[in-house]
C-alpha atoms as a PDB file:
ATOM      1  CA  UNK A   1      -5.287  13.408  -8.497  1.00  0.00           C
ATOM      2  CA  UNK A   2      -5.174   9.758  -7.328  1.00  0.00           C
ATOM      3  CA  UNK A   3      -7.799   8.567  -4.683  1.00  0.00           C
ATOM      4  CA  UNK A   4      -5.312   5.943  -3.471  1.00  0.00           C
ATOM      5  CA  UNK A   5      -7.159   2.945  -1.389  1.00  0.00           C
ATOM      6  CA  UNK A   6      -5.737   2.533   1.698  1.00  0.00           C
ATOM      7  CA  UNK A   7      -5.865  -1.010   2.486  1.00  0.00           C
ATOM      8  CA  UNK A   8      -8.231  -1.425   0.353  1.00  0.00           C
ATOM      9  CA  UNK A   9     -11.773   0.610   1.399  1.00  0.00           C
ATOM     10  CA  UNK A  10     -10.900   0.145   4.655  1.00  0.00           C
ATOM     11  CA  UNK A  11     -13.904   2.453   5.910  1.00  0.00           C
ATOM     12  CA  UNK A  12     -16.248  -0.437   4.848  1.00  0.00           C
ATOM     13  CA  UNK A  13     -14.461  -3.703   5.157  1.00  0.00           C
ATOM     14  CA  UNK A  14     -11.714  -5.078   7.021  1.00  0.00           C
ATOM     15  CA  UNK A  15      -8.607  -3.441   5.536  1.00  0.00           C
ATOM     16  CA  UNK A  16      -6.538  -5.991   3.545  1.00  0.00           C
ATOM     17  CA  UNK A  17      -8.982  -8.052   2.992  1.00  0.00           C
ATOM     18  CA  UNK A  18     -10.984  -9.343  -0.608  1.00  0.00           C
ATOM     19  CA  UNK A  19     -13.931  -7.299  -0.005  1.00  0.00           C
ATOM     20  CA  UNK A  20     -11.982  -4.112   1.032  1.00  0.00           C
ATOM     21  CA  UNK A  21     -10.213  -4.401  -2.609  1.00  0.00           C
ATOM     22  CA  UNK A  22     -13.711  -4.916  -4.091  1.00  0.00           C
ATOM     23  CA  UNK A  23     -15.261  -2.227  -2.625  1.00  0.00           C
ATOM     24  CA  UNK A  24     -12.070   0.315  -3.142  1.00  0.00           C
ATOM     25  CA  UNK A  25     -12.527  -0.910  -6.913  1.00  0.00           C
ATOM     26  CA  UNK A  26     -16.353  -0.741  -6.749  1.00  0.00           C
ATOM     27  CA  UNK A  27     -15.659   3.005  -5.398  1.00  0.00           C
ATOM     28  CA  UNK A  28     -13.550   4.553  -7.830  1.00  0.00           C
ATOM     29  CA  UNK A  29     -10.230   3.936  -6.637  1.00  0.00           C
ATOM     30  CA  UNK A  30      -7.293   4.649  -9.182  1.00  0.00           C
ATOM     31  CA  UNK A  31      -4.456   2.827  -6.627  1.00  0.00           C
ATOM     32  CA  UNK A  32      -5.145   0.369  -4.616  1.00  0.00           C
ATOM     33  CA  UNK A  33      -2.896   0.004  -1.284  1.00  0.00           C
ATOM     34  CA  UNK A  34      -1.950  -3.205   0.596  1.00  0.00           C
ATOM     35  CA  UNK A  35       0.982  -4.696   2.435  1.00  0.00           C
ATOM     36  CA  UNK A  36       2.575  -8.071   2.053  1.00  0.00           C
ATOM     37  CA  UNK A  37       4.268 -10.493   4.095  1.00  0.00           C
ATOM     38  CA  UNK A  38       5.988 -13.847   3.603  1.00  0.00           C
ATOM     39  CA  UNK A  39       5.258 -16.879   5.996  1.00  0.00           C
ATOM     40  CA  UNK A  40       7.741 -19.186   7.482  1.00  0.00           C
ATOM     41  CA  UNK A  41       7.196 -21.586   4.570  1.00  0.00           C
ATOM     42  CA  UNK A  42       7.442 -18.680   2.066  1.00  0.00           C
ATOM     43  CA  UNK A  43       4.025 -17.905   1.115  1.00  0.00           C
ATOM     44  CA  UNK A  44       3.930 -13.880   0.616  1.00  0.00           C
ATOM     45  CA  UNK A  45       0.472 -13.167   2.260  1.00  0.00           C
ATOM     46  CA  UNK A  46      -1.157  -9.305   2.716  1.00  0.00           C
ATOM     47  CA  UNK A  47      -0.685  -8.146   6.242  1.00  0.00           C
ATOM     48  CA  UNK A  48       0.097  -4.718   7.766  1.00  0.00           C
ATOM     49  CA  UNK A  49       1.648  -5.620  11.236  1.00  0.00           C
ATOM     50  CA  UNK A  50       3.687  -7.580  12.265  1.00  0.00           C
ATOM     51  CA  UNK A  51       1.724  -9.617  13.980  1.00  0.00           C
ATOM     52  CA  UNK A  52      -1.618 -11.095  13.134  1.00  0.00           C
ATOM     53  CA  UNK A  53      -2.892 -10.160  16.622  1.00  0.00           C
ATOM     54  CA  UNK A  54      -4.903  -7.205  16.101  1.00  0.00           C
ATOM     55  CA  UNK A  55      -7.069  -7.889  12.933  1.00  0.00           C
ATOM     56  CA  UNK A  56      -7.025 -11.413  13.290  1.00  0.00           C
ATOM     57  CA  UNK A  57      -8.319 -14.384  15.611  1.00  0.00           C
ATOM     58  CA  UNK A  58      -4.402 -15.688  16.170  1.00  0.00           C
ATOM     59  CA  UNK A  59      -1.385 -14.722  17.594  1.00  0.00           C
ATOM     60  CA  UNK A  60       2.486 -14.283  16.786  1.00  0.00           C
ATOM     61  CA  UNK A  61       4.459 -13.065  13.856  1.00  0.00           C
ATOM     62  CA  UNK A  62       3.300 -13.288  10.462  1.00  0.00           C
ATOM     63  CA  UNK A  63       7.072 -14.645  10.006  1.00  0.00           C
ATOM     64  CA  UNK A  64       6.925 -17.603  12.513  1.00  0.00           C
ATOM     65  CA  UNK A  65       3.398 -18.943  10.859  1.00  0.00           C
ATOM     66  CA  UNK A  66       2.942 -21.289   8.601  1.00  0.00           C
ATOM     67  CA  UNK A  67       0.539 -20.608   5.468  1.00  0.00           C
ATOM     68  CA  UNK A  68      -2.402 -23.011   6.470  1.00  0.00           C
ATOM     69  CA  UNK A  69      -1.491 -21.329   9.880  1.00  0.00           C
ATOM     70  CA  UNK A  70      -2.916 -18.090   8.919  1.00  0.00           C
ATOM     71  CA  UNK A  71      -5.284 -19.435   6.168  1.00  0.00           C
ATOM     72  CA  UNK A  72      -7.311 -20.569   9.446  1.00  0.00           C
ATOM     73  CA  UNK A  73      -7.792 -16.915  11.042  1.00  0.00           C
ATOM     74  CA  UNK A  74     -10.485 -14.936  10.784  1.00  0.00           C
ATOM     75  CA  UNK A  75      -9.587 -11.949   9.732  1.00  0.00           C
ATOM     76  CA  UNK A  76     -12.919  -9.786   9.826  1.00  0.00           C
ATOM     77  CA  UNK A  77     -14.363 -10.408  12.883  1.00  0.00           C
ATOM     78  CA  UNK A  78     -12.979  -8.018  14.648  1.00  0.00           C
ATOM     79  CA  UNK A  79     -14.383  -5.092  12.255  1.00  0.00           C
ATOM     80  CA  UNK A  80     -17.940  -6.593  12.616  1.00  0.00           C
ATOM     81  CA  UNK A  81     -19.932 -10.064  12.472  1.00  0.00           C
ATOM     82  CA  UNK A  82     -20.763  -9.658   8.725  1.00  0.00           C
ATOM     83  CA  UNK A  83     -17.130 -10.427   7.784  1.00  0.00           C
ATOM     84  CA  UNK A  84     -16.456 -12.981  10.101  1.00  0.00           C
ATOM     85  CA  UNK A  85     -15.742 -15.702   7.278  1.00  0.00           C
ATOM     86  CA  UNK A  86     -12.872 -12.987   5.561  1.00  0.00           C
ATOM     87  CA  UNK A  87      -9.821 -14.476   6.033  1.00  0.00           C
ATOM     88  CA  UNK A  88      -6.016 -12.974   4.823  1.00  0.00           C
ATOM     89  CA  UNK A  89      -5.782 -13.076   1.004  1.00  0.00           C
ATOM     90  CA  UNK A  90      -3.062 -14.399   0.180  1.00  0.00           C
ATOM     91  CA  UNK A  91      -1.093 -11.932  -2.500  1.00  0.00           C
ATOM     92  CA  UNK A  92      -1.790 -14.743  -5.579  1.00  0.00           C
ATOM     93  CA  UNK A  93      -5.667 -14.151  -4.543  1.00  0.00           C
ATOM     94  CA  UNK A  94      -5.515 -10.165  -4.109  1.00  0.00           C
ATOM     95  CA  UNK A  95      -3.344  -9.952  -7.595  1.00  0.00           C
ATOM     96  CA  UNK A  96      -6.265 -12.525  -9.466  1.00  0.00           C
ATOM     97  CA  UNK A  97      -9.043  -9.815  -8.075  1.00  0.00           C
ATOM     98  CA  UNK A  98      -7.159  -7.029  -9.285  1.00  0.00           C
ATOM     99  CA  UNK A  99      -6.099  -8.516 -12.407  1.00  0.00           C
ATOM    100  CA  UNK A 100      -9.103  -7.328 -14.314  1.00  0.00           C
ATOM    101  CA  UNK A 101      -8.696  -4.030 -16.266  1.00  0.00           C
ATOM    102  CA  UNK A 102      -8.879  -1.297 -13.349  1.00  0.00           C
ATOM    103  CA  UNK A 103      -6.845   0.559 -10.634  1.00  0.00           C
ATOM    104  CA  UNK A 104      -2.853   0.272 -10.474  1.00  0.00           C
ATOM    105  CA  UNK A 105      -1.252  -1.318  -7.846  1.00  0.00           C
ATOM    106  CA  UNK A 106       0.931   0.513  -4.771  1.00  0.00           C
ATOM    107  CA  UNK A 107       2.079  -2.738  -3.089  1.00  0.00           C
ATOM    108  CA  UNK A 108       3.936  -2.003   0.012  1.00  0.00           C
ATOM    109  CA  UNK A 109       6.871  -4.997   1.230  1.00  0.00           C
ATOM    110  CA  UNK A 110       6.976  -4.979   5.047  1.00  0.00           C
ATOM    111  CA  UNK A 111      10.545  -5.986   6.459  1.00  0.00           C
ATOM    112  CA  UNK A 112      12.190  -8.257   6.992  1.00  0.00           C
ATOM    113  CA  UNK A 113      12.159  -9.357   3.904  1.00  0.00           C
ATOM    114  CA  UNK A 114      15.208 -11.230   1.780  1.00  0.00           C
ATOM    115  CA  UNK A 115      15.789 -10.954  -2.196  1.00  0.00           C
ATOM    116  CA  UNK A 116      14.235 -14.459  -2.365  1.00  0.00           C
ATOM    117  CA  UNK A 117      11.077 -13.504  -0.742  1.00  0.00           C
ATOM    118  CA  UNK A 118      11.311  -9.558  -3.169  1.00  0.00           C
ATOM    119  CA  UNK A 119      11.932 -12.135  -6.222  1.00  0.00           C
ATOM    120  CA  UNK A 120       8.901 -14.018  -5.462  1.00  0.00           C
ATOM    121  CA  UNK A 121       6.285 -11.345  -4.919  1.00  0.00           C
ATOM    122  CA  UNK A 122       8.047  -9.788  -8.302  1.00  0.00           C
ATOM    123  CA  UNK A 123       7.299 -12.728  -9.857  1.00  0.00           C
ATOM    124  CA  UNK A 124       3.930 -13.645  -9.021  1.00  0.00           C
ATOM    125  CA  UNK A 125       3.139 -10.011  -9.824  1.00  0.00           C
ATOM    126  CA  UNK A 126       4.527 -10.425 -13.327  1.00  0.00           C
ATOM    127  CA  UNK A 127       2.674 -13.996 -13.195  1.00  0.00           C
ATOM    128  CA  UNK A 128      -0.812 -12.115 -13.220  1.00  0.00           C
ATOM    129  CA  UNK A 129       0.388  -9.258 -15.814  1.00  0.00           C
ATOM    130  CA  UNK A 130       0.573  -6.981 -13.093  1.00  0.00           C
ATOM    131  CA  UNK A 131       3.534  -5.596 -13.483  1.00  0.00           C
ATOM    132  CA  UNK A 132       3.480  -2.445 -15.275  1.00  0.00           C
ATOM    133  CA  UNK A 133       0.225  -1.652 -12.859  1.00  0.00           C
ATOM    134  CA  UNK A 134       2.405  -1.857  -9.711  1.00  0.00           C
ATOM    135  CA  UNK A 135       4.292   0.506  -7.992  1.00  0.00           C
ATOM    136  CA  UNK A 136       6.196  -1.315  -4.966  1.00  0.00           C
ATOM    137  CA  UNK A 137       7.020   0.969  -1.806  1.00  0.00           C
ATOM    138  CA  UNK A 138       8.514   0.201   1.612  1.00  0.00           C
ATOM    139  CA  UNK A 139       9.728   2.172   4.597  1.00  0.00           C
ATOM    140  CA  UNK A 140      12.888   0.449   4.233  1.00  0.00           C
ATOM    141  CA  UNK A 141      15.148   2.245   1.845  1.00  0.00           C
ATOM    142  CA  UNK A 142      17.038  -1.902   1.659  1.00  0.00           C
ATOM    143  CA  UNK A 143      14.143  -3.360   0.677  1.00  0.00           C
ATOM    144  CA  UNK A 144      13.915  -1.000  -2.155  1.00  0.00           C
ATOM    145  CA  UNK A 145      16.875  -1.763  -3.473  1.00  0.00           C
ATOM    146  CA  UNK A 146      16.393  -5.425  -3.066  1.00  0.00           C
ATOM    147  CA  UNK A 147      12.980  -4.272  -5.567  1.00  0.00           C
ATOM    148  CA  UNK A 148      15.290  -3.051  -7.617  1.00  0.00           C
ATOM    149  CA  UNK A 149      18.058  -5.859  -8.221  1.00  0.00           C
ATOM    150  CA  UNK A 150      14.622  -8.033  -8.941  1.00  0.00           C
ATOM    151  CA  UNK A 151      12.790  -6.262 -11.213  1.00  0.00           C
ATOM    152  CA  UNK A 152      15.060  -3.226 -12.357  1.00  0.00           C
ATOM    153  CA  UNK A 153      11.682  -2.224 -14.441  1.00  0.00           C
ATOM    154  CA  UNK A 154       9.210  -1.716 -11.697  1.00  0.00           C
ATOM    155  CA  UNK A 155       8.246   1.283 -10.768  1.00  0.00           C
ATOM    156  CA  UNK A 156       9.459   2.414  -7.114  1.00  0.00           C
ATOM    157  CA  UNK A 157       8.655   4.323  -4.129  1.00  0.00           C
ATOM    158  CA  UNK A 158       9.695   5.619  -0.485  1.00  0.00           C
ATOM    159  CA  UNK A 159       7.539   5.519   2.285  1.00  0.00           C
ATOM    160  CA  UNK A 160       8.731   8.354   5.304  1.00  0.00           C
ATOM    161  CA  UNK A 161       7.684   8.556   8.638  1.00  0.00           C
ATOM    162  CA  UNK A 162       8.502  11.877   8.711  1.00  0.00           C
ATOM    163  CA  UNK A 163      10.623  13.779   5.920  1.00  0.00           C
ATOM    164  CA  UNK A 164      14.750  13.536   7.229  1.00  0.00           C
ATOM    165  CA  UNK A 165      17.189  15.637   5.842  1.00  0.00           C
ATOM    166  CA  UNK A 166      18.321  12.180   3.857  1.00  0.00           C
ATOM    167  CA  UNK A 167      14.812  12.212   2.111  1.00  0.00           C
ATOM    168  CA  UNK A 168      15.752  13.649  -1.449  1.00  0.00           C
ATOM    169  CA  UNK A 169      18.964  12.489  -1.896  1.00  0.00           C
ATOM    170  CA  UNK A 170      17.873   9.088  -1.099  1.00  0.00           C
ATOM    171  CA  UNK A 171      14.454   9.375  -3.189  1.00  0.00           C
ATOM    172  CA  UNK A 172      16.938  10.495  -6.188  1.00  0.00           C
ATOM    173  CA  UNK A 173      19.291   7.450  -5.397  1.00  0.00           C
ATOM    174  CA  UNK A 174      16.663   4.835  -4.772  1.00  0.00           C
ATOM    175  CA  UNK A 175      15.365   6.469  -8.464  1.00  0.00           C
ATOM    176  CA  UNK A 176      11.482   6.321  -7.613  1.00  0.00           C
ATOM    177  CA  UNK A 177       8.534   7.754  -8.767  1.00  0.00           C
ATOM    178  CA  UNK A 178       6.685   8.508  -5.836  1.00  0.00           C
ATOM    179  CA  UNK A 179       7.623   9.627  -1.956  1.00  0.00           C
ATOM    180  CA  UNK A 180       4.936   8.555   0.399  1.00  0.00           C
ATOM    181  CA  UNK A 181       5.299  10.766   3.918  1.00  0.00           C
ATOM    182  CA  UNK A 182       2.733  11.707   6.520  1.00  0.00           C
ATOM    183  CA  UNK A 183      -0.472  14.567   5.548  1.00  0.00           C
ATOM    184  CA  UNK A 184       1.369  16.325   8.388  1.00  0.00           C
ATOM    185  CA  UNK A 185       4.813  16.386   6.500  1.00  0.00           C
ATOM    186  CA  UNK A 186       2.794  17.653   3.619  1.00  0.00           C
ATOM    187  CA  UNK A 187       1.257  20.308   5.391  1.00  0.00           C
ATOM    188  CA  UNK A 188       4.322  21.466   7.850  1.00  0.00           C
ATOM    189  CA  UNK A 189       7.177  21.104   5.078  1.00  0.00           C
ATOM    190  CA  UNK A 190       6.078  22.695   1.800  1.00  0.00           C
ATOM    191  CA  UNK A 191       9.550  22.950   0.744  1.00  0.00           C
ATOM    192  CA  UNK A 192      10.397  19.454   0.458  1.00  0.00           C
ATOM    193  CA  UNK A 193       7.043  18.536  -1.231  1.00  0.00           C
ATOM    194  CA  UNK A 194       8.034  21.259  -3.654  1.00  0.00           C
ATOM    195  CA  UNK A 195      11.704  19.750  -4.003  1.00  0.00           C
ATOM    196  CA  UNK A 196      10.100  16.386  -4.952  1.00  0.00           C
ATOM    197  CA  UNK A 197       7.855  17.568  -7.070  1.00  0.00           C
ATOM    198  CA  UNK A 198      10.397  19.747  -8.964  1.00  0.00           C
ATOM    199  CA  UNK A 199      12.510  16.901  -9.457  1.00  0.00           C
ATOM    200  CA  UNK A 200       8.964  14.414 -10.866  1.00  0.00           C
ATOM    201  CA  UNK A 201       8.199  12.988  -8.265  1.00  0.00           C
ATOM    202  CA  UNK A 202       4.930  12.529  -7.023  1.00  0.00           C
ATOM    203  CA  UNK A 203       3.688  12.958  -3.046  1.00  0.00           C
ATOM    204  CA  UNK A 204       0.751  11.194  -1.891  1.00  0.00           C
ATOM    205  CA  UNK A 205       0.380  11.402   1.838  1.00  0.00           C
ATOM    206  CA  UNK A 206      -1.297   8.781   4.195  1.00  0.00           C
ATOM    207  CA  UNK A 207      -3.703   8.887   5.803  1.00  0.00           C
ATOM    208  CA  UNK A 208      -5.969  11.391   4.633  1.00  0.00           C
ATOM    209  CA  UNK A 209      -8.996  10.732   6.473  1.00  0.00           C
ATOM    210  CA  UNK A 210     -10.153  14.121   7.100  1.00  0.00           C
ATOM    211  CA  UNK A 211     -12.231  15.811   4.385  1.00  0.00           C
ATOM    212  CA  UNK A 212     -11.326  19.535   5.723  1.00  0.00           C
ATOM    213  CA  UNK A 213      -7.992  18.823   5.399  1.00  0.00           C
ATOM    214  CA  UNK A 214      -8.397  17.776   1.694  1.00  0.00           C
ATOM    215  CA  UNK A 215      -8.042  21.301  -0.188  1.00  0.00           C
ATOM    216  CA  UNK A 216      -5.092  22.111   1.612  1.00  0.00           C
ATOM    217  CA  UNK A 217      -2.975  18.966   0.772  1.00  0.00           C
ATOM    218  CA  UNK A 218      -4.198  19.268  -3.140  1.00  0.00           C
ATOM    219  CA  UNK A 219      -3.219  23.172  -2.824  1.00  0.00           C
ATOM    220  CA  UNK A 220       0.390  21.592  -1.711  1.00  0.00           C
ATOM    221  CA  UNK A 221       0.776  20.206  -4.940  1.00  0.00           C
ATOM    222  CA  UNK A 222       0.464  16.463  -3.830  1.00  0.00           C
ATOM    223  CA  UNK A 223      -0.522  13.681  -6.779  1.00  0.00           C
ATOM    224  CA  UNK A 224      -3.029  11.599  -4.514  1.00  0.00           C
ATOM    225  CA  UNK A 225      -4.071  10.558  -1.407  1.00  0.00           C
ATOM    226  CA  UNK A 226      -4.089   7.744   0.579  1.00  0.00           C
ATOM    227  CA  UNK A 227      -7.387   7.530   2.588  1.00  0.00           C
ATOM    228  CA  UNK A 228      -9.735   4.964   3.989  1.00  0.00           C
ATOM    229  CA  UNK A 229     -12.681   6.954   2.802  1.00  0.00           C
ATOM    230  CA  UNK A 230     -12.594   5.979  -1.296  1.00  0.00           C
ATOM    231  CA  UNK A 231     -15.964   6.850  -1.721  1.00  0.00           C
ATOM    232  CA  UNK A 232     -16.117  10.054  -0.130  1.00  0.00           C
ATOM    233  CA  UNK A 233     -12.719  11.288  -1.810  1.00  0.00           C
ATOM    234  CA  UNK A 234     -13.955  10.165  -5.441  1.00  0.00           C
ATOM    235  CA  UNK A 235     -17.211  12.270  -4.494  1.00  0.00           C
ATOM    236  CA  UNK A 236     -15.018  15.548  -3.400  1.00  0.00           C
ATOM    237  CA  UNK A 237     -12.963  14.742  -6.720  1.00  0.00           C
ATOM    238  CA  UNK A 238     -15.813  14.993  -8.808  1.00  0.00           C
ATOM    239  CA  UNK A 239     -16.835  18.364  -7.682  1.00  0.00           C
ATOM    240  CA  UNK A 240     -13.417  20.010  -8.170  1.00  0.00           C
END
């Protein structure tokens, strides 16, 4: 089963961040997770919101910013003093620390997002041999298909918020490997999970930050799980 690194080991450094993809690597992660987001002057950069407001020192959309804009934030500050100097990675820097022989890649586009800005971040993933590592997931079945018309070869996969009755006809049209929904989906919709599954494709729910609740997601039949807590889940894999 996959011990997927959400955000990197987000339980021990600021998530999306250098040393939270160290330490997810240095824990026995076999995905790594992170988000990216392209700049006003088209620098893809690896961001969860929106905004850089709440894990940074700035303010405004990632979107609006310039580069050098956000290359001045702090970015760790806010998780505690010790990381005060992390700043956000740019994705050229995150794919150069995870270039070396190790976990694969689930790299998550965040809308909006045009095929120029998907054909870049293909690119500079193929740039650092990356590729075949990488699975590249959104929310946003459009952006998917935007993967796809770049890089027909990468694998794919659909994030849910919740599983809709559109979820497995759009999984098999999108033609990805992996469905990413909420533990709770997992847990209150068995027969969807089992649909999936029946069909090859893999379920890793997010975020699975609650050791109890561990058993009963692998008993679903899931492939991995996305969690903050790498170190803990590679510990509880060990023992099964």
């Amino acid at each position: 089963m996959h011990n997927v690194a959400h955000r990197g080991y987000s339980a021990v450094a600021p998530e999306n961040t250098l040393p939270a993809f160290a330490a997810a690597v240095r824990a026995g992660a076999t995905l790594v997770e992170f988000d990216v987001r392209t700049t006003v002057d088209d620098v893809p950069v690896v961001l969860h919101d929106r905004t850089v407001d709440r894990t940074t020192t700035g303010s405004g959309h990632v979107w609006d910013l310039t580069y050098s804009e956000v290359a001045a934030l702090d970015a760790g500050s806010w998780f505690s003093p010790a990381h005060a100097a992390v700043g956000v990675p740019t994705l050229a820097a995150t794919l150069e620390l995870l270039s070396a022989p190790g976990p694969e890649l689930l790299l998550e586009i965040k809308p909006p997002a045009t095929l120029p800005q998907v054909k870049a971040i293909m690119e500079l993933t193929d740039a650092y041999g990356l590729i075949e590592r990488t699975i590249v997931q959104s929310f946003d079945p459009e952006i998917v298909r935007l993967v796809r018309e770049a890089a027909p070869l990468v694998r794919r996969g659909l994030l849910r918020l919740r599983f809709e009755a559109d979820t497995v006809p759009l999984a098999d049209e999108l033609d990805v490997v992996c469905v990413n929904p909420s533990r709770a989906d997992v847990l209150g919709d068995p027969a969807t999970v089992a649909e999936l599954t029946g069909r090859g494709i893999d379920v890793m729910p997010w975020t699975a930050n609650d050791p109890a609740e561990w058993p009963r997601l692998a008993e679903a039949g899931i492939a991995g799980l996305i969690t903050d807590r790498v170190g803990e889940l590679t510990g509880w894999l060990a023992t099964r």
